[in-house]
Protein backbone atom coordinates (compact mmCIF):
# COMPACT_ATOMS: atom_id res chain seq x y z
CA UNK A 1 14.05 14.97 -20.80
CA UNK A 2 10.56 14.29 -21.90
CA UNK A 3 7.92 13.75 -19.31
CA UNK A 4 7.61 9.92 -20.43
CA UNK A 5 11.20 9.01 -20.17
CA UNK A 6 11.19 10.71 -16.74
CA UNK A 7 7.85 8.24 -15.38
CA UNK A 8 9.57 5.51 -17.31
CA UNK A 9 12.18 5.85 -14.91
CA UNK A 10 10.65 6.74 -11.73
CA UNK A 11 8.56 3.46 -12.91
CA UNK A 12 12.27 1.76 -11.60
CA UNK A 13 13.30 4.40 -9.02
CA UNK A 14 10.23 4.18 -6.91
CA UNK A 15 8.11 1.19 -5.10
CA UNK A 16 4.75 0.50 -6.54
CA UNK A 17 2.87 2.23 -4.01
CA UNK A 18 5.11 5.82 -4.37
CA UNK A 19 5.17 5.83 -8.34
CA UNK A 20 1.21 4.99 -8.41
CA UNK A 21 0.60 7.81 -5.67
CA UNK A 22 2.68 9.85 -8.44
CA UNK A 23 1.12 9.24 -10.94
CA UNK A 24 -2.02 10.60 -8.87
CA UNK A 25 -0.56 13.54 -8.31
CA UNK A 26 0.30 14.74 -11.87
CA UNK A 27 -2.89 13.62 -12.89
CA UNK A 28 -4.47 15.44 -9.75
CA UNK A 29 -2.46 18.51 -9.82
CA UNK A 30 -2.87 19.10 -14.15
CA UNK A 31 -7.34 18.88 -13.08
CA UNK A 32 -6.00 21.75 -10.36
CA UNK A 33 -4.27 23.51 -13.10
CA UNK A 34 -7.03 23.37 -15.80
CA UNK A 35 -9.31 24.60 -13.18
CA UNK A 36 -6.73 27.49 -12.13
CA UNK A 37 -5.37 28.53 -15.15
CA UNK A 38 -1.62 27.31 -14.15
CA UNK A 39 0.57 25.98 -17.05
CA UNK A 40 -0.50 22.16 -16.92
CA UNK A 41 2.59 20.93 -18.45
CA UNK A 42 4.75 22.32 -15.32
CA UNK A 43 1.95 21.09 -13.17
CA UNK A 44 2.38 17.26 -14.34
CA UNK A 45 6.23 17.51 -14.35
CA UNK A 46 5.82 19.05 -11.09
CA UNK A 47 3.50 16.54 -9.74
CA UNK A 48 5.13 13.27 -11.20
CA UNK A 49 8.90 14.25 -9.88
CA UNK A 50 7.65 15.21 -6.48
CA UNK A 51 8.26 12.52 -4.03
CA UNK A 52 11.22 11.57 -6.43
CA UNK A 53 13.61 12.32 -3.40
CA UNK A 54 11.10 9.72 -1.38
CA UNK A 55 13.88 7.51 -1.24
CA UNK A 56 16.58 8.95 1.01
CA UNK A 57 15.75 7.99 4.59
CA UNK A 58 17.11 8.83 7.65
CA UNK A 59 20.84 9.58 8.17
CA UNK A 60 21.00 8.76 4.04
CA UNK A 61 18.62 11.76 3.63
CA UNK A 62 20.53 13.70 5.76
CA UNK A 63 23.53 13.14 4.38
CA UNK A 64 22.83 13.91 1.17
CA UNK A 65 21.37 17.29 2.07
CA UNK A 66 24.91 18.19 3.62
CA UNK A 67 26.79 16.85 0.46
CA UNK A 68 24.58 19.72 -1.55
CA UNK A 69 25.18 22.34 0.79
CA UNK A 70 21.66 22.18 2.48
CA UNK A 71 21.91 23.14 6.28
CA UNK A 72 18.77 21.26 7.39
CA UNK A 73 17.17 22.84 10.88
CA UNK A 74 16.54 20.99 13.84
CA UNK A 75 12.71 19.73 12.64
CA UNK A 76 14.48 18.69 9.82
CA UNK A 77 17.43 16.83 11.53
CA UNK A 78 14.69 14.75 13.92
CA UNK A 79 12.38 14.35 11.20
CA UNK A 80 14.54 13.87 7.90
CA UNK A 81 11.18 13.05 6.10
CA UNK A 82 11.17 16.60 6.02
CA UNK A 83 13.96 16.59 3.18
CA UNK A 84 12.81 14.43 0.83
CA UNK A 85 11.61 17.90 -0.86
CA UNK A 86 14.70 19.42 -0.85
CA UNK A 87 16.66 15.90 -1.95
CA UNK A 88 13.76 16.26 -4.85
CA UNK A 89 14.40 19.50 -5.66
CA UNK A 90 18.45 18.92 -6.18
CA UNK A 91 17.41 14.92 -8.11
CA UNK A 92 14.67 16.87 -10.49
CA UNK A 93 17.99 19.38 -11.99
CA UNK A 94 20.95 17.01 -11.86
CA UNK A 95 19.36 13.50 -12.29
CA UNK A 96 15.99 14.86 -14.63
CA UNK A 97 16.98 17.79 -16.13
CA UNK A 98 14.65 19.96 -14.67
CA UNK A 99 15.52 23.78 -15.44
CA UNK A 100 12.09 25.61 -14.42
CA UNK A 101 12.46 27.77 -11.28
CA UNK A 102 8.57 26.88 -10.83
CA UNK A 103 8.70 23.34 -11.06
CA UNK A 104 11.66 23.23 -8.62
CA UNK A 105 9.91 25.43 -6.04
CA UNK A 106 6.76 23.05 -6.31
CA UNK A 107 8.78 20.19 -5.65
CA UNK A 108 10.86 21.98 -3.17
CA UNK A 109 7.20 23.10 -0.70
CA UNK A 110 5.00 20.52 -1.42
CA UNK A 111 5.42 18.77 2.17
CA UNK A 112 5.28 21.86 4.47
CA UNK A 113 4.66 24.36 2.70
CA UNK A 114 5.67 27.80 2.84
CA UNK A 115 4.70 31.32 3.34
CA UNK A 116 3.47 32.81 0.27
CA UNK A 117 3.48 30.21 -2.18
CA UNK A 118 2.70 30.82 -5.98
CA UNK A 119 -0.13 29.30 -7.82
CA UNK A 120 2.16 25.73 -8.92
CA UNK A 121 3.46 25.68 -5.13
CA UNK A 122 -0.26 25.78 -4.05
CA UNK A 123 -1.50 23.44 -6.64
CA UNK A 124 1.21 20.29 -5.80
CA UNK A 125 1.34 20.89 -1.86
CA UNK A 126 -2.69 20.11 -2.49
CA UNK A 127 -3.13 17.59 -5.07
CA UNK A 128 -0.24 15.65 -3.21
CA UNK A 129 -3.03 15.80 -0.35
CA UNK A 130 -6.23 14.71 -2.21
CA UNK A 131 -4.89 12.49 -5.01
CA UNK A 132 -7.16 9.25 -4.49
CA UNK A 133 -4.79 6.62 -2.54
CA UNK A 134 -5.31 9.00 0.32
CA UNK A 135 -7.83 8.17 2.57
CA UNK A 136 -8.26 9.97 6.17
CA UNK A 137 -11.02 12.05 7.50
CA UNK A 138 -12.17 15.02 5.79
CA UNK A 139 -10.38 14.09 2.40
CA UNK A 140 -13.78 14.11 0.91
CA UNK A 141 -14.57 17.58 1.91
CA UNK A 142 -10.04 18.57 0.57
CA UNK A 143 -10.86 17.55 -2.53
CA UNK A 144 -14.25 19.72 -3.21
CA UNK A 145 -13.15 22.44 -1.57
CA UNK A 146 -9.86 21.97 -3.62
CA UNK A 147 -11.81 23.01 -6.85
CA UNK A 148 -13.77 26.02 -5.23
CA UNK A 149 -11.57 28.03 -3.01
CA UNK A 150 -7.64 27.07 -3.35
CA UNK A 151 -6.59 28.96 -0.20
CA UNK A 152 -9.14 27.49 2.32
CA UNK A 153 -8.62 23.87 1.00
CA UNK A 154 -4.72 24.63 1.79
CA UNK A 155 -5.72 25.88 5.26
CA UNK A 156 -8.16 22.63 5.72
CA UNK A 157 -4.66 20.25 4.93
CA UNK A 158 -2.42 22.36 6.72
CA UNK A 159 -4.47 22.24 9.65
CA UNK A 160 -5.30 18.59 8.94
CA UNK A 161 -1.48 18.15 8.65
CA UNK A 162 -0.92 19.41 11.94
CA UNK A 163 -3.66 18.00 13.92
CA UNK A 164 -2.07 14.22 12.59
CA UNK A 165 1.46 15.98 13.54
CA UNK A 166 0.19 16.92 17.11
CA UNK A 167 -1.67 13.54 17.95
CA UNK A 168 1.59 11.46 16.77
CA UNK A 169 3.39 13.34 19.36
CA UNK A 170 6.11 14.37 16.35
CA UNK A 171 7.57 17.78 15.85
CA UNK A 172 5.92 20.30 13.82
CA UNK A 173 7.86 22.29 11.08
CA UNK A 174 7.53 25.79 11.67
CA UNK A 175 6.77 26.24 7.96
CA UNK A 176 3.45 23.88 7.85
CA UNK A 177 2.32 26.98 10.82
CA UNK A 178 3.35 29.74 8.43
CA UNK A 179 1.70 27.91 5.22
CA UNK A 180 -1.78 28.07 6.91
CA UNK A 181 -1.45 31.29 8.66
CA UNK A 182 -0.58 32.76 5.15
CA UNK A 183 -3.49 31.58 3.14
CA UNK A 184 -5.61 32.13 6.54
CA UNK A 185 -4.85 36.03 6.26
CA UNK A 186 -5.11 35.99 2.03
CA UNK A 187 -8.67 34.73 2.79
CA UNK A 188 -9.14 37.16 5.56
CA UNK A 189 -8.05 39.85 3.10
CA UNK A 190 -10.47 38.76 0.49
CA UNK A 191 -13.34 38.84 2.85
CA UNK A 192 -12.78 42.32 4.09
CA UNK A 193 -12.05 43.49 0.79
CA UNK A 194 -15.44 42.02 -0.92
């Protein structure tokens, strides 16, 4: 399925707000991959089928997780925003097509985040953070360091991520804490190694 047929019908799938904030995000995460050398084409399918699993709420969401097999954790289970990744994931091969192992993965992470993500993992989990309907504090600072140093921009929205986490009083997915100690050591790495 073409790229166009698939935002024609996300155009129907999604509320205005979710298929505009889309639209962002392929647009954001193909300036990421320019900038990174990362195949832009996977980047935009990547970044336009992300939140395509957006719709499956609640019980629905976790439901549908147990009807593929998915054994969602307890995070997961109280939080089953958490799974609208996974439920994009399983939508972007059976519903879109979607055959790429990298594209799936990039859809799979981009709300936690994981331990050791490769370069199209990195470059959705942060465009989905910076595209410009998102407005909080810092966002100005995500979205310069975004272009200059990949690893500490996904450390600044991971941390971000779980400051907003910790003040709402919600539960924080282990995985958000690996995603920024991971790319906190790469950095650390770096520095020592320079």
């Amino acid at each position: 399925m073409d790229i166009n047929t698939i935002i024609n019908i996300l155009k129907k799938e999604l509320d205005p707000y979710r298929f505009n904030h889309s639209m962002n995000v392929m647009e954001t995460a193909e300036a990421l991959a320019k900038h990174y050398g990362a195949d832009v084409s996977k980047a935009r399918l990547a970044g336009i089928l992300h939140d395509c699993g957006k719709n499956y709420k609640g019980e629905e969401a976790i439901e549908y997780v147990k009807k593929i097999g998915y054994e969602a954790d307890e995070i997961e289970i109280l939080q089953p925003k958490l799974l609208h990744g996974i439920i994009g994931k399983h939508l972007a091969e059976e519903v879109y097509g979607v055959t790429d192992e990298e594209v799936l993965g990039a859809i799979r992470w981009h709300t936690t985040g994981k331990s050791g993500m490769n370069l199209l993992e990195k470059i959705i989990y942060v465009a989905d953070y910076i595209e410009p309907l998102r407005s909080f504090e810092g966002i100005d600072t995500m979205r310069k360091m975004a272009f200059e140093d990949l690893e500490r921009c996904i450390v600044y929205c991971s941390e971000s991520t779980i400051k907003f986490i910790l003040k709402k009083g919600a539960f924080l997915h282990k995985n958000t804490i690996d995603t920024r100690n991971y790319s906190l050591m790469l950095i650390r790495n770096r520095n020592e190694n320079v």
